[in-house]
Each structure stands twice: as structure tokens, then as C-alpha cells.
C-alpha atoms as a PDB file:
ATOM      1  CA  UNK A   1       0.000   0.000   0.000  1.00  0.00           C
ATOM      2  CA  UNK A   2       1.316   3.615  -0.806  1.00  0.00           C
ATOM      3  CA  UNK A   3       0.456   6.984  -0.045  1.00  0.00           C
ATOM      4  CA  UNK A   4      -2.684   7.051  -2.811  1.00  0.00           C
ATOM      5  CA  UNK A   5      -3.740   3.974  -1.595  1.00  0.00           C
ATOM      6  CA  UNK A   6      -3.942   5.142   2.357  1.00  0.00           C
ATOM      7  CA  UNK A   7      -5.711   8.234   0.717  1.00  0.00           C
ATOM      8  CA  UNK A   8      -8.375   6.021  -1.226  1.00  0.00           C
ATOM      9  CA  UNK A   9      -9.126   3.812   1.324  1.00  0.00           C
ATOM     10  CA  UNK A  10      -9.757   7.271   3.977  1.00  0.00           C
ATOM     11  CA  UNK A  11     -11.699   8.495   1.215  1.00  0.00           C
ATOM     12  CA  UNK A  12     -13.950   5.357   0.801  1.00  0.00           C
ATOM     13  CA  UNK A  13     -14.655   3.871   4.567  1.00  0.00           C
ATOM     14  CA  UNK A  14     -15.061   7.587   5.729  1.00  0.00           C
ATOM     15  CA  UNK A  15     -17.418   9.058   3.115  1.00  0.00           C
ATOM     16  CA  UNK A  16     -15.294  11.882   1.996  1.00  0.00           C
ATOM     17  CA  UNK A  17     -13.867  13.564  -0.909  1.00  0.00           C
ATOM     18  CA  UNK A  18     -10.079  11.873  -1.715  1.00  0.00           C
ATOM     19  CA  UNK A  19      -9.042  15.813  -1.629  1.00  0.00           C
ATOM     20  CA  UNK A  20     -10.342  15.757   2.823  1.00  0.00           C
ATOM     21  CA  UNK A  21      -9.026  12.527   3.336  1.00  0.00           C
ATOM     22  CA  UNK A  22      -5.736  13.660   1.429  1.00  0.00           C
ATOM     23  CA  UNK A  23      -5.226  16.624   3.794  1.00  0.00           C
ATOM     24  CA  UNK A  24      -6.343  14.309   6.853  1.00  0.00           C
ATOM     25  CA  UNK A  25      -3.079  12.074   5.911  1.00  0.00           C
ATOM     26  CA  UNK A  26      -0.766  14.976   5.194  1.00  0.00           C
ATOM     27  CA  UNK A  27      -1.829  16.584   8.529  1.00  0.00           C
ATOM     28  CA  UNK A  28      -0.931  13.010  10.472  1.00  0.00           C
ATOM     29  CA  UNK A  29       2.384  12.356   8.707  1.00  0.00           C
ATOM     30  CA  UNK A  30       3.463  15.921   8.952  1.00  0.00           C
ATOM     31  CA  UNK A  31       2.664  15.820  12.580  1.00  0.00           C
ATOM     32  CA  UNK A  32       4.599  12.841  13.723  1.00  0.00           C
ATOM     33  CA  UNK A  33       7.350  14.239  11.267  1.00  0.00           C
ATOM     34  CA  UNK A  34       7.647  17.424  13.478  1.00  0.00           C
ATOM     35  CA  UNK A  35       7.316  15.140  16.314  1.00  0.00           C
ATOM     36  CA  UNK A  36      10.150  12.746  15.100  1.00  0.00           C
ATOM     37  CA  UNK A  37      12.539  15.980  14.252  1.00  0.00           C
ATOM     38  CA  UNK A  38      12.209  17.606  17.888  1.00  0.00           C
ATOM     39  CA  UNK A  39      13.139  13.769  19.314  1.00  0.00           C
ATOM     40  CA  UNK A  40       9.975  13.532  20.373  1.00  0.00           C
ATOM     41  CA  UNK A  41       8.403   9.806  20.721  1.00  0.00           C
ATOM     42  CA  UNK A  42       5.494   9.644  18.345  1.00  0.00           C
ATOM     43  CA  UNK A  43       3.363   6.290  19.831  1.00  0.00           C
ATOM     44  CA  UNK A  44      -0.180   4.968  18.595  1.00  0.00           C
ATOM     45  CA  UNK A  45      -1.500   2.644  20.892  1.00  0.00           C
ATOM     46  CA  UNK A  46      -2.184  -0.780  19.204  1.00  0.00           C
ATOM     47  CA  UNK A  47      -0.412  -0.403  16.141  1.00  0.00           C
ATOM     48  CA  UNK A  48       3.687   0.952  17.056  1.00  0.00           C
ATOM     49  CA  UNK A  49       6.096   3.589  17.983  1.00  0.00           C
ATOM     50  CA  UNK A  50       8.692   5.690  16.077  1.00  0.00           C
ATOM     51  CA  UNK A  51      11.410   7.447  17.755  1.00  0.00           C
ATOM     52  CA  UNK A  52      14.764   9.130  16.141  1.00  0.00           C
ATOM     53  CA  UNK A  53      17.390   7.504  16.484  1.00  0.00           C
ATOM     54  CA  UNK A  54      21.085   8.926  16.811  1.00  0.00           C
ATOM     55  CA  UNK A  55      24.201   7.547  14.909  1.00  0.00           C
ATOM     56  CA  UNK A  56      27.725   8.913  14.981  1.00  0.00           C
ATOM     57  CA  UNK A  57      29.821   9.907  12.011  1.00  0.00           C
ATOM     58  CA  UNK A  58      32.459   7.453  10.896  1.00  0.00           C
ATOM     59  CA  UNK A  59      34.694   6.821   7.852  1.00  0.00           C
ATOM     60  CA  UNK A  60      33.234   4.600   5.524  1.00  0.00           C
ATOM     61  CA  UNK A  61      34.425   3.025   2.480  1.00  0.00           C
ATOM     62  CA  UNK A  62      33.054   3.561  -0.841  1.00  0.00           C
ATOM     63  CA  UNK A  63      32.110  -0.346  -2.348  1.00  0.00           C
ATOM     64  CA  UNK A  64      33.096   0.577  -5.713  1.00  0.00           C
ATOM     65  CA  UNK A  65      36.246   2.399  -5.366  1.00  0.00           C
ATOM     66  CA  UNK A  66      37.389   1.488  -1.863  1.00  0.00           C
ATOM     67  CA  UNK A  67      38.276   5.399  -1.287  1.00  0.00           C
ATOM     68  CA  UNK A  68      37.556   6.038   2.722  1.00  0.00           C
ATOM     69  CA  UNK A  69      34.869   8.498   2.697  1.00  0.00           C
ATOM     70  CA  UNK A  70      33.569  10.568   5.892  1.00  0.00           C
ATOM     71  CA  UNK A  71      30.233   9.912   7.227  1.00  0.00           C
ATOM     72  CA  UNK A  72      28.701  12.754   9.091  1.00  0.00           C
ATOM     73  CA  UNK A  73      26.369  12.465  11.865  1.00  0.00           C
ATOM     74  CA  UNK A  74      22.539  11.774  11.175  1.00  0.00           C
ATOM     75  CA  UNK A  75      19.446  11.090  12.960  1.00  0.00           C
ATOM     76  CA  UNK A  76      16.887   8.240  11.290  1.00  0.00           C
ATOM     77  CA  UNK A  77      13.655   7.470  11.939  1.00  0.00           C
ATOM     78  CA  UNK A  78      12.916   3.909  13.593  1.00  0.00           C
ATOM     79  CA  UNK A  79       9.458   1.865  13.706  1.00  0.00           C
ATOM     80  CA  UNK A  80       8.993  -0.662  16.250  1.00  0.00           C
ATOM     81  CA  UNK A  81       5.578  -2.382  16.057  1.00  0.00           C
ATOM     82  CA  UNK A  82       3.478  -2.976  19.006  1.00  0.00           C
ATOM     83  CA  UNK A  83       2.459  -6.639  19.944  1.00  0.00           C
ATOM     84  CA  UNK A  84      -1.377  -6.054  18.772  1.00  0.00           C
ATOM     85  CA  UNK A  85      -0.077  -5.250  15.100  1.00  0.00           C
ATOM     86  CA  UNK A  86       2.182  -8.168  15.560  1.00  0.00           C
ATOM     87  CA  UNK A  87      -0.857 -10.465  16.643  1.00  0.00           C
ATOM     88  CA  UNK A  88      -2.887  -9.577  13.943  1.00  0.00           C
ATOM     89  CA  UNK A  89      -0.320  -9.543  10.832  1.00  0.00           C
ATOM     90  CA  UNK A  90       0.918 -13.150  11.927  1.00  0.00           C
ATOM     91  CA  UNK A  91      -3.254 -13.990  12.194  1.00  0.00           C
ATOM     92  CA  UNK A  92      -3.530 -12.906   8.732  1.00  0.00           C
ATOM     93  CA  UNK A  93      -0.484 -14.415   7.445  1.00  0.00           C
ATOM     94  CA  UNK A  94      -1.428 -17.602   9.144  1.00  0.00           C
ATOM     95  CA  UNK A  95      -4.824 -17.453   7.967  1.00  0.00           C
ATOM     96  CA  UNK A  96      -6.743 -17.372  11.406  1.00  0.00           C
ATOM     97  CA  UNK A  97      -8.966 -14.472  12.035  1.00  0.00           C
ATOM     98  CA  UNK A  98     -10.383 -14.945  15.067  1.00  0.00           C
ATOM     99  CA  UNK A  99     -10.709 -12.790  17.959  1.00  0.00           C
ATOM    100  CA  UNK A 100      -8.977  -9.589  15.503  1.00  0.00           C
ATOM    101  CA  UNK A 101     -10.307  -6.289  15.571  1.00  0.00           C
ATOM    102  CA  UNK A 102      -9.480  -3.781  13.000  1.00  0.00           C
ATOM    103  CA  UNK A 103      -7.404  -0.707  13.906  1.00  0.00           C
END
């Protein structure tokens, strides 16, 4: 699923035009963006977490070359799934569908 497809399926379940449901989505991912970029832990119950993560600059090497080549510092953006997403993607991917809710 992509970015369209998140919008479509707003769009459908919630009776709105793709245009409302578009700005719904941009308004969520620019949110937990901010959120993310301040270090700030952005957490929805049921489903995961995402928190910035902080990694050092090193020399690396470039693969095709070998030439060392400096590395500065970055932060990145990690997901970490909660157990009730975990439950229910292993139920689907198993095939049993008992007992899940939908998010």
C-alpha cells in the first residue's frame, strides 16, 4: 500500500472527498514528522512507535572504489511495532482471524 492507496481507502470507509481525506493524511504524517525531528516519541496505541534515532559519524568506504569516505552524523527514523499489530499480521499471514479487531 502507498500513499494514494492510504488516501483512497480514507476516502472510501469515511465518506469523503479523496481531496479531505488527502489533507487528513498529510496533517498526520506531517505531525509525527515534526514530532520525530524535535526527538519527540510519536506512539499509537495498538499499532507501534517511532522514535529518532542517533548515529555517529564514521569513515566509511566507498564499495566501488574502496576510497575512505567521511560519514557525518545523522538522525533516522525507527518503527517498532506494538504486539497487537504483531498479533494480527501473523493472524492474517497464518490465515486465522479470530478474535482480531481492526485498527
Amino acid at each position: 500500500m502507498n500513499k494514494s492507496d492510504l488516501i483512497e481507502k480514507i476516502s472510501e470507509r469515511n465518506n469523503i472527498t479523496k481531496k479531505q481525506a488527502e489533507m487528513v493524511v498529510n496533517i498526520v504524517f506531517d505531525t509525527m514528522t515534526e514530532a520525530l525531528q524535535k526527538d519527540d516519541r510519536v506512539e499509537i496505541r495498538g499499532f507501534g512507535s517511532f522514535v529518532s534515532r542517533h548515529y555517529e559519524a564514521y569513515t566509511g568506504r566507498n564499495p566501488r572504489t574502496g576510497q575512505s569516505i567521511h560519514v557525518p552524523p545523522k538522525k533516522l527514523p525507527f518503527f517498532k511495532p506494538g504486539k497487537e499489530l504483531k498479533k494480527r499480521v501473523d493472524e492474517k499471514k497464518i490465515g486465522h482471524s479470530e478474535g482480531s479487531s481492526s485498527l
